[in-house]
Structures are given as C-alpha cells and as structure tokens.
Protein backbone atom coordinates (compact mmCIF):
# COMPACT_ATOMS: atom_id res chain seq x y z
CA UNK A 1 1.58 -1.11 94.13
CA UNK A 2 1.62 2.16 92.53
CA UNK A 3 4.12 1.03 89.96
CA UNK A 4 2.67 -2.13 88.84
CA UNK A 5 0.64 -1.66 86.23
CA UNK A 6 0.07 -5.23 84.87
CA UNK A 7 -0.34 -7.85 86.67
CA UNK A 8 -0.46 -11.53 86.55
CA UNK A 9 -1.36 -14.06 89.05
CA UNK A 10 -1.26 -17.45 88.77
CA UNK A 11 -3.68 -19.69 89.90
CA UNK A 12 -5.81 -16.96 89.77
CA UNK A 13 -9.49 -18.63 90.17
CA UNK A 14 -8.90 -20.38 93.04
CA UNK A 15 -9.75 -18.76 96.77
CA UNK A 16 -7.11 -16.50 97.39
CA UNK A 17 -6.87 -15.46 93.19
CA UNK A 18 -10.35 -14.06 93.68
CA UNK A 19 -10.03 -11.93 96.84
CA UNK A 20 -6.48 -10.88 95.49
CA UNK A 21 -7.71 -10.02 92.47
CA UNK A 22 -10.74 -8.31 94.22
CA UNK A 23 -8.29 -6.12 95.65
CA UNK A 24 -6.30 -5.34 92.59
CA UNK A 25 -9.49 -4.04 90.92
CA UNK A 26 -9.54 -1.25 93.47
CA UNK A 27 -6.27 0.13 92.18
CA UNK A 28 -7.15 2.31 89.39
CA UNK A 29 -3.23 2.97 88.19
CA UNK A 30 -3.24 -1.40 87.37
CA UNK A 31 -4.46 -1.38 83.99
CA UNK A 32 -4.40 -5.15 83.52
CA UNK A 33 -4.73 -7.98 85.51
CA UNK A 34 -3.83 -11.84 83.35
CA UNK A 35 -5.55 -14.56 85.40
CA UNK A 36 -4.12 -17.71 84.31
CA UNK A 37 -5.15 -20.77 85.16
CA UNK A 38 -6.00 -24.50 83.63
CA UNK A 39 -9.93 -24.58 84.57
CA UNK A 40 -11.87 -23.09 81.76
CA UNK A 41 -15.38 -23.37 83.85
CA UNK A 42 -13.60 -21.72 86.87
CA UNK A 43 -12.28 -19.10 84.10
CA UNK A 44 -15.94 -18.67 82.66
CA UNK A 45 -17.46 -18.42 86.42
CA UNK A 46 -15.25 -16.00 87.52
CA UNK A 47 -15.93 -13.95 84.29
CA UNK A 48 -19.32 -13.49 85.37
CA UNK A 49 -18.69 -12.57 88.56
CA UNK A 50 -15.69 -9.71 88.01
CA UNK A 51 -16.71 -7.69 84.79
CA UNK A 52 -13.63 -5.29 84.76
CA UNK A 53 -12.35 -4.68 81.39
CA UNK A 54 -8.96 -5.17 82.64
CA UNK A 55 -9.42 -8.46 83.28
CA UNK A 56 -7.62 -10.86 80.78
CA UNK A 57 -8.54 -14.64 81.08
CA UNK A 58 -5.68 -16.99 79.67
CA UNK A 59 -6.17 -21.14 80.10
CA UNK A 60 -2.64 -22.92 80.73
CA UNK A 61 -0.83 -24.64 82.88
CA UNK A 62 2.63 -23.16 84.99
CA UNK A 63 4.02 -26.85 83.50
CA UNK A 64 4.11 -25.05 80.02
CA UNK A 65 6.84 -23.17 79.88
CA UNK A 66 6.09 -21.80 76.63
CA UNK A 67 2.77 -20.81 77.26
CA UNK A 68 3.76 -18.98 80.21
CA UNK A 69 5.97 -16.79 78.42
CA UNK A 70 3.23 -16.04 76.09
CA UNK A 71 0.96 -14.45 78.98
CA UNK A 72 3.86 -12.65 80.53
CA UNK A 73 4.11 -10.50 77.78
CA UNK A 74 3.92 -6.87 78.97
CA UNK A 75 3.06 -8.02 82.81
CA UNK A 76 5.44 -6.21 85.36
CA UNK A 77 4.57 -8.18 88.68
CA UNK A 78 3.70 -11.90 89.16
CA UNK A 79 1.64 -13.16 92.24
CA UNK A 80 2.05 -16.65 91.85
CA UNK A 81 -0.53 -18.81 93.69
CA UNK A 82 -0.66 -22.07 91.84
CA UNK A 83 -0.48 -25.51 93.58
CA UNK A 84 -1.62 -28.63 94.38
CA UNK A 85 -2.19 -28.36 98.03
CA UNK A 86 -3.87 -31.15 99.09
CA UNK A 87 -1.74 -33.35 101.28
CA UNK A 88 -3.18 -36.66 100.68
CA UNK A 89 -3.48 -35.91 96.80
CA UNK A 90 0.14 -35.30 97.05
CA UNK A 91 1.34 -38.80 98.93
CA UNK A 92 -0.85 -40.80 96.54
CA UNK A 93 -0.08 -38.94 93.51
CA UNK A 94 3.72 -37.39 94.07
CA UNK A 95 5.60 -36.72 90.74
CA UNK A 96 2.42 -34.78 89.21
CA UNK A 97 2.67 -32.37 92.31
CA UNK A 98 6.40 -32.12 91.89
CA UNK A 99 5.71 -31.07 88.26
CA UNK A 100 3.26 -28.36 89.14
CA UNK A 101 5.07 -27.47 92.66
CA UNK A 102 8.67 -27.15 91.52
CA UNK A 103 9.16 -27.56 88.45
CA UNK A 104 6.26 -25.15 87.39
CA UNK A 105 8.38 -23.05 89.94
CA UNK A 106 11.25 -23.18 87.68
CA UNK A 107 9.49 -22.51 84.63
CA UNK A 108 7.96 -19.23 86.19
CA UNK A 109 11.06 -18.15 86.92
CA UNK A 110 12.96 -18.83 83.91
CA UNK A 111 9.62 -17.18 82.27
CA UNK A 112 10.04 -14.30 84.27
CA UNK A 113 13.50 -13.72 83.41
CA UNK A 114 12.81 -14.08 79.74
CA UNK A 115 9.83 -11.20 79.76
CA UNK A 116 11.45 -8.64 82.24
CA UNK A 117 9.11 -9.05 84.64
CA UNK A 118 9.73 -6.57 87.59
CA UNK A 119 8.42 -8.71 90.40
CA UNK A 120 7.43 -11.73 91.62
CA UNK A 121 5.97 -12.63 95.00
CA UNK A 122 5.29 -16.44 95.29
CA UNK A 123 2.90 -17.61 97.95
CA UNK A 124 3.98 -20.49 99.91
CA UNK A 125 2.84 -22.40 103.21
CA UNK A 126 3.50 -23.62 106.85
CA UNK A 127 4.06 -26.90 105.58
CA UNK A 128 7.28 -26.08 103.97
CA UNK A 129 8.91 -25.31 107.37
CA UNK A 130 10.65 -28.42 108.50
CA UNK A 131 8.07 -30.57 105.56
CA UNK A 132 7.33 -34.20 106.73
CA UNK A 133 5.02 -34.73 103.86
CA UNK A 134 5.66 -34.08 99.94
CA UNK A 135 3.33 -31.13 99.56
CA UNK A 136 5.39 -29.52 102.02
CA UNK A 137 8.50 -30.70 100.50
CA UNK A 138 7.70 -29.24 97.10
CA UNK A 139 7.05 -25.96 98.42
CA UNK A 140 10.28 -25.45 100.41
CA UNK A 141 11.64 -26.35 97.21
CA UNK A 142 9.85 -23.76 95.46
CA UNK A 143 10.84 -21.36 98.49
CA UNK A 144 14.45 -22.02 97.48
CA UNK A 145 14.52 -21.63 93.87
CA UNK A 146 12.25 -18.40 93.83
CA UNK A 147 14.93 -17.27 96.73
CA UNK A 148 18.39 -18.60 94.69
CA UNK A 149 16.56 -16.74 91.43
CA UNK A 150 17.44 -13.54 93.06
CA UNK A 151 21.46 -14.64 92.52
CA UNK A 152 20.67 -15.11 88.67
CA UNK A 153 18.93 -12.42 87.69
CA UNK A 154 21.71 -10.45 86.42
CA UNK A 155 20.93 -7.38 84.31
CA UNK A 156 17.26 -8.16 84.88
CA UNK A 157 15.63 -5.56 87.11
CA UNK A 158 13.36 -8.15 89.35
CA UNK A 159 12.86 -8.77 92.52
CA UNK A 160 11.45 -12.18 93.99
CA UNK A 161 10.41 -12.96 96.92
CA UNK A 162 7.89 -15.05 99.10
CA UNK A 163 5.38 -15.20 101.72
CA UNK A 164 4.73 -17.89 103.85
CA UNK A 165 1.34 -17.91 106.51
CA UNK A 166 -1.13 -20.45 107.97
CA UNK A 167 -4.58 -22.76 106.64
CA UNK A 168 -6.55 -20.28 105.53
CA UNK A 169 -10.54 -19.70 107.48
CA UNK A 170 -12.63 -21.07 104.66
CA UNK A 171 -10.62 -22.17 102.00
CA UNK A 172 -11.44 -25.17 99.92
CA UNK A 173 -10.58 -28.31 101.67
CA UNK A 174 -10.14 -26.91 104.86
CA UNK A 175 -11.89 -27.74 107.92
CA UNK A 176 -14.06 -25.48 108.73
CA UNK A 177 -15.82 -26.10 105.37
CA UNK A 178 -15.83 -29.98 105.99
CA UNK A 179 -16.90 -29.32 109.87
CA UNK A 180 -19.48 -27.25 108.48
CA UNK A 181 -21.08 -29.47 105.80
CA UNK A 182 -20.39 -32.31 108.21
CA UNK A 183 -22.40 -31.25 111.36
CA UNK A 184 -25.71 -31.93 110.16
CA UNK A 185 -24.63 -35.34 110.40
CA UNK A 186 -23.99 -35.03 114.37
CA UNK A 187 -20.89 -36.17 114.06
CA UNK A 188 -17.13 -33.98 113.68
CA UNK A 189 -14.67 -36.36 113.53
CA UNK A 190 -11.04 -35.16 115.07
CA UNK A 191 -8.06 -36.34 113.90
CA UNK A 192 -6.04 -35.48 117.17
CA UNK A 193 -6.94 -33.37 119.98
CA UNK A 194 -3.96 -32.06 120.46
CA UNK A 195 -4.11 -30.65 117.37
CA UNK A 196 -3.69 -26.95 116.44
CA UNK A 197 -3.20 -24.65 113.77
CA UNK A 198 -2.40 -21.17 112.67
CA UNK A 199 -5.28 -20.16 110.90
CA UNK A 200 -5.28 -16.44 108.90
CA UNK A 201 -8.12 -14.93 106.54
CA UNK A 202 -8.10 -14.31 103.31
CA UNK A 203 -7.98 -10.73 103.53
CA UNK A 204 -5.11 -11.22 105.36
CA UNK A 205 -3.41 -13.26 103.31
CA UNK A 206 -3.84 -10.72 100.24
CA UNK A 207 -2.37 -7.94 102.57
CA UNK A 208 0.93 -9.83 103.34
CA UNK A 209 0.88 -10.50 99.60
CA UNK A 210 0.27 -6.25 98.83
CA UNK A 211 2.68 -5.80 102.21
CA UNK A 212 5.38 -7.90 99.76
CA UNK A 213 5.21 -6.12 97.02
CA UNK A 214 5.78 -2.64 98.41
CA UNK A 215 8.72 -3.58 100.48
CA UNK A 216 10.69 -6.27 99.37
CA UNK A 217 14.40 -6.18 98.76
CA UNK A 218 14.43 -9.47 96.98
CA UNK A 219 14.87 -12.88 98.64
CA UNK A 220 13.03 -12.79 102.05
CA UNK A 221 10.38 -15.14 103.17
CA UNK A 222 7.51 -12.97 104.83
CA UNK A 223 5.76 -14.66 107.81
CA UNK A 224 3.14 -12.85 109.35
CA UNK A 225 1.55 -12.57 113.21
CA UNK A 226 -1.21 -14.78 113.26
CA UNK A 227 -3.12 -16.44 116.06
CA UNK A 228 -3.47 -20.44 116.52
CA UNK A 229 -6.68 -22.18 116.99
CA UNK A 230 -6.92 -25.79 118.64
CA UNK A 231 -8.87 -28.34 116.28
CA UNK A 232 -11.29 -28.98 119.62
CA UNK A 233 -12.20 -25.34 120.21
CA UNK A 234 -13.35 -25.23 116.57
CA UNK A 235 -15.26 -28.46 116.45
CA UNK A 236 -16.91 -27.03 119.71
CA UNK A 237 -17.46 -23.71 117.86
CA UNK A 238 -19.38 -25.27 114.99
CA UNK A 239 -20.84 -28.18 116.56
CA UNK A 240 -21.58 -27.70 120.32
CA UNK A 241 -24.04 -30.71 120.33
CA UNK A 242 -21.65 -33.14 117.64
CA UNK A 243 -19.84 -35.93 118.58
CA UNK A 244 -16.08 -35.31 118.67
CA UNK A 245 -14.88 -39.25 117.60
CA UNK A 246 -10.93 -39.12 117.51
CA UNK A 247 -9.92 -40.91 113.92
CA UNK A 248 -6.29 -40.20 113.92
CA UNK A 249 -4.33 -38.13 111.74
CA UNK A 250 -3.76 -38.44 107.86
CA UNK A 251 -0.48 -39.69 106.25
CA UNK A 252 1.56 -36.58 106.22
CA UNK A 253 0.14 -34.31 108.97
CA UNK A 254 1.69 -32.83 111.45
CA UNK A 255 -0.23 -32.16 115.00
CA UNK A 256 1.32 -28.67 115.21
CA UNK A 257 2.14 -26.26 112.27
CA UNK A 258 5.49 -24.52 112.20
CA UNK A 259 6.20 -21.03 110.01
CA UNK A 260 9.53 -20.66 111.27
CA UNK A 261 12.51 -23.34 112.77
CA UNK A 262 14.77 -22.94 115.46
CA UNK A 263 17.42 -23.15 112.31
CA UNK A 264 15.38 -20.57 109.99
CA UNK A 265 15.54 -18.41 113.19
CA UNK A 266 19.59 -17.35 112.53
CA UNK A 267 18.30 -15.77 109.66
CA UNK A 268 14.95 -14.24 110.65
CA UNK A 269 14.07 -10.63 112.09
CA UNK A 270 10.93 -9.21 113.73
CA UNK A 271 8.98 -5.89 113.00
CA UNK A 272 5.87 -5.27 114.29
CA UNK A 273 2.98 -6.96 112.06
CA UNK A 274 5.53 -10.09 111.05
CA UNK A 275 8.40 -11.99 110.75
CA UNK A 276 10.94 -12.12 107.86
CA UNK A 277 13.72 -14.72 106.82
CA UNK A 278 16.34 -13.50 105.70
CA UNK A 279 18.19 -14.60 102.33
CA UNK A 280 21.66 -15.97 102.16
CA UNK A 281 22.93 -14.10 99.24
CA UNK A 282 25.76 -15.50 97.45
CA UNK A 283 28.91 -12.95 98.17
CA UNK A 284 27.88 -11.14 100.61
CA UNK A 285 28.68 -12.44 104.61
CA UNK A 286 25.22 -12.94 106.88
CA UNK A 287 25.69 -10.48 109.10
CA UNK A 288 26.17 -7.44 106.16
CA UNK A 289 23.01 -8.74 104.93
CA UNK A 290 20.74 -9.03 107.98
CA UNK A 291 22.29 -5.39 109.09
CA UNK A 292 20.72 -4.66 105.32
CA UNK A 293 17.63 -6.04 105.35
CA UNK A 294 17.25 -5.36 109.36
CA UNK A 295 17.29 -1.71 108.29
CA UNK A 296 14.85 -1.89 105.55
CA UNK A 297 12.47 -3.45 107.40
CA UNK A 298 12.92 -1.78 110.50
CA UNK A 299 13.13 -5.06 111.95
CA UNK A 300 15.74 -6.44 114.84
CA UNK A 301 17.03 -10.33 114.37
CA UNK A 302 15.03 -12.51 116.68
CA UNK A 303 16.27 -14.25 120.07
CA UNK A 304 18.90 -17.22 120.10
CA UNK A 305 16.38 -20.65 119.79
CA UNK A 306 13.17 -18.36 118.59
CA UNK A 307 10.64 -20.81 116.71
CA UNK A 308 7.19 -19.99 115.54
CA UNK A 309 5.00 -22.95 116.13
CA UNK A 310 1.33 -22.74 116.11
CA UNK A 311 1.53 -25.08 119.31
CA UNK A 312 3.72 -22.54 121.16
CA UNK A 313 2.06 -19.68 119.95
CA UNK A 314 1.41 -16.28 122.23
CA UNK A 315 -1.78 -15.70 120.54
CA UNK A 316 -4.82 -17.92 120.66
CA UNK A 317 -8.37 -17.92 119.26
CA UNK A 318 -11.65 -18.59 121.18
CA UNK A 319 -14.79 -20.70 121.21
CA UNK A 320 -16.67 -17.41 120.83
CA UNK A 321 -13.51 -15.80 118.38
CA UNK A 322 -13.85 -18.45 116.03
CA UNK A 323 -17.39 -18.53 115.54
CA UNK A 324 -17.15 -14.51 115.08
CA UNK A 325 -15.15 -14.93 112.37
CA UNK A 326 -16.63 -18.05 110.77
CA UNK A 327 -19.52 -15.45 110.47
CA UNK A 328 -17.62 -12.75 109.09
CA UNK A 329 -15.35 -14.86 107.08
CA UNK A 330 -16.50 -17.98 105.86
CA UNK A 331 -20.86 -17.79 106.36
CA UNK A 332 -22.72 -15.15 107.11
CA UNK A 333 -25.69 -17.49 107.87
CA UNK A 334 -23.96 -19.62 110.52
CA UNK A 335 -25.33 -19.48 114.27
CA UNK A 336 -23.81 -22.63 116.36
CA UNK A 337 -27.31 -23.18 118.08
C-alpha cells in the first residue's frame, strides 16, 4: 500500500467500506481516500463518524459512467465494493441488479482505463462459484470481466484483480443480525439444518483486500482460509432456549457455500493463508502461467479434484467459537444466557 496514494472505494458506506476505510486512515503516505456511493444520509453519517481531512465524499451511482470518471480523477487504486447482494432482492428484481452488478462492472472498468488508474481490486463472493441464483450469477460475471480487463489494458499500467471469501459475521442482512434481533421472540427459524457456511470477519475481509493489493500480478481470484459454521451450532449459540422451527430454504440458496469448483481447481494454487485462481491469459499456454504466478505467490497448484466447499471444509467453528466472536465481532453486549 505504500504506493497508493489515492484511493477510491466504491460502495464505500456500507459494512466492509467503513472498516476498509478505517484501515486506510492508518496509512499516513494515502493522502486521499473518494468514498462514493448513492446514499447521501449514509454519506452524511459516516461524515460524522470519520473526520479525516482526506476523506472526500462523492454521491453517484457505478451505473453512471460519466460520473465515475469524474471521481477517478487523480485516484491510483480502486477497491470496488458496490452491489446489490441480497439474494431474494435479486430473483424478484433481476435486470436492476444486472445493471449495478455487471454492467456497473463494465463501466468501472472502462472508467478505470480512461483515468490511469493503477489498480483495481474488486470484491466478489461465494455465490459466484458454480451461481444457482442471479446475485451469484452477476458476480461471476463481474469476476470475468474485471479478470478479461487485464487482456485490454494495453499501454495502461493497471492491474485488476479480485477477491472472493465467505458471509461476513455481522454484516447487514446476515444471520447473525436477524438471529439476534429475532431471539427475543423465542423463536430462530432454520431454513435447513444441514445448512452451513463459511463465515469470515470483517477485519478479515479488509486484510485479503490489503493482502491483494500488495501482491497481485493482475487477474487472480484470491480465496482465503476460512472456517465453516453449521446454521444449527449458531442458532444454538445465540439462542440456547429458542425454538429451532425448520422453514425451508429461500429461492436461490444453496445448503452449502462453495469458493472454489472441482473445475476452478485446474487453475488454482495454495500458499499458506489462501487460495488463488489462476487467470487464463490470452497468449500465453496454462502451464507458463501457473509456473508464473505459482512463483510469485509462492504457492504450489492444488491436488487433481480439490474443491473448497464450506460443507467439506477442514476447519469448523464451535458453539462456544461462535459466541466468542459474536462478542468480539458483531456485540460486545451479547451473553447467550
């Protein structure tokens, strides 16, 4: 991060823009940070909240092309974190998240081309691993084109690339929140209990993010290590003494998450901390460019048939684990009594 100096995220007021942005501020050598964004209250909120002079506050929309250009002027990295993520919201209402999902994609990336912009790292989801429902959908599409930009940048010096991780603990319109609110009621309904998810924090999620930035080549999709929690252990977490009525699942959900497919996995190597997916760049055979990015990374290519499902997962999260971090997380208040 040492070379960025200007930065501008997108979607910058919602849960992850504020603890990303959080962490920005701690970098004295970034000497401007453009949070844009379409919620003027949000804007004004957040205004209160983080003082910083650096801070620059511009209302639009990724669907405006034009406008977008406008606040890129002078930025040299992009975190781009706007959405509509809600999967429901997306089935009922599916060309108005395929404006914002993909083609605001587009129009980033066209804007980013336009305004020499050094680098962009675009934050996508589980759901866009083998999608069955349209939020997902969008999002590998976005994946793709912020991945194919890479083979049009040309003369540009810009690098773009993507990272990929779990529901994150606490975020709006997840369920911790809604199991939370809900438990006063004695009742946590379950969709499935065979449910399970990956589940990262936010701070975690910015660090991939900062981990992207530093050491991208251009094109990879960066998953991380992250445990899984089953839906039951964290309705028992939150609401020992709840009923648990099973209500099925929602149009468009999946009982088990996946980051990576058995198909993604030809392409994918393993360090330490994560997982990375490899581009296909146009020219060049797959095997040069693994050996490249394998080398970079200090990664090795992953087992014939690897998958990373949150299902199968190595790694798991407790009863007592999940009400540890709803504490340090998500409420500082909360005690499961």
């Amino acid at each position: 991060m040492s070379t960025a100096h200007s930065i501008l995220v997108t979607g910058g007021t919602g849960s992850f823009g504020k603890k990303c942005i959080q962490t920005l501020l701690e970098d004295p050598a970034i000497t401007r940070i453009v949070i844009y964004s379409r919620d003027e209250l949000k804007q004004f909120e957040m205004a209160q909240t983080f003082t910083d002079s650096r801070l620059r506050f511009f209302i639009g929309d990724i669907r405006d092309q034009k406008r977008l250009t406008q606040a890129l002027e002078g930025i040299d990295t992009v975190i781009h974190a706007a959405a509509l993520k809600q999967v429901p919201t997306a089935e009922y209402n599916p060309f108005e998240c395929i404006k914002t999902n993909v083609l605001g994609a587009q129009n980033l990336i066209e804007a980013c081309l336009e305004k020499d912009v050094r680098q962009v790292v675009a934050l996508s989801t589980d759901k866009a691993a083998a999608p069955i429902n349209l939020y997902g959908a969008t999002k590998l599409c976005s994946d793709k084109l912020f991945i194919a930009a890479n083979n049009i940048r040309g003369r540009h010096d810009i690098r773009f690339s993507v990272v990929r991780y779990g529901n994150v603990m606490g975020s709006r319109g997840s369920v911790i929140p809604f199991f939370l609110d809900r438990r006063k009621t004695g009742v946590l309904p379950i969709t499935d209990p065979e449910m399970t998810r990956f589940n990262i924090t936010l701070e975690e999620g910015v660090e991939l993010v900062m981990h992207a930035l530093d050491k991208a080549l251009g094109g990879e999709i960066f998953v991380p290590k992250i445990p899984s929690y089953r839906i039951t252990d964290v309705a028992e977490a939150i609401g020992p003494k709840c009923e648990f009525p099973v209500v099925g699942i929602r149009p468009g959900e999946k009982i088990h998450e996946e980051m990576i497919t058995e198909t993604d996995a030809l392409q994918t190597i393993e360090t330490k901390d994560r997982y990375l997916i490899v581009p296909m760049l146009h020219g060049h055979s797959a095997a040069t460019v693994m050996k490249e990015y394998c080398k970079h990374h200090e990664g090795t290519p992953v087992p014939a048939g690897f998958s990373y499902n949150s299902g199968k997962n190595t790694e798991w999260l407790s009863v007592d684990q999940i009400r540890d971090l709803i504490v340090q997380h998500v409420d500082p208040s909360f005690t499961h009594a």
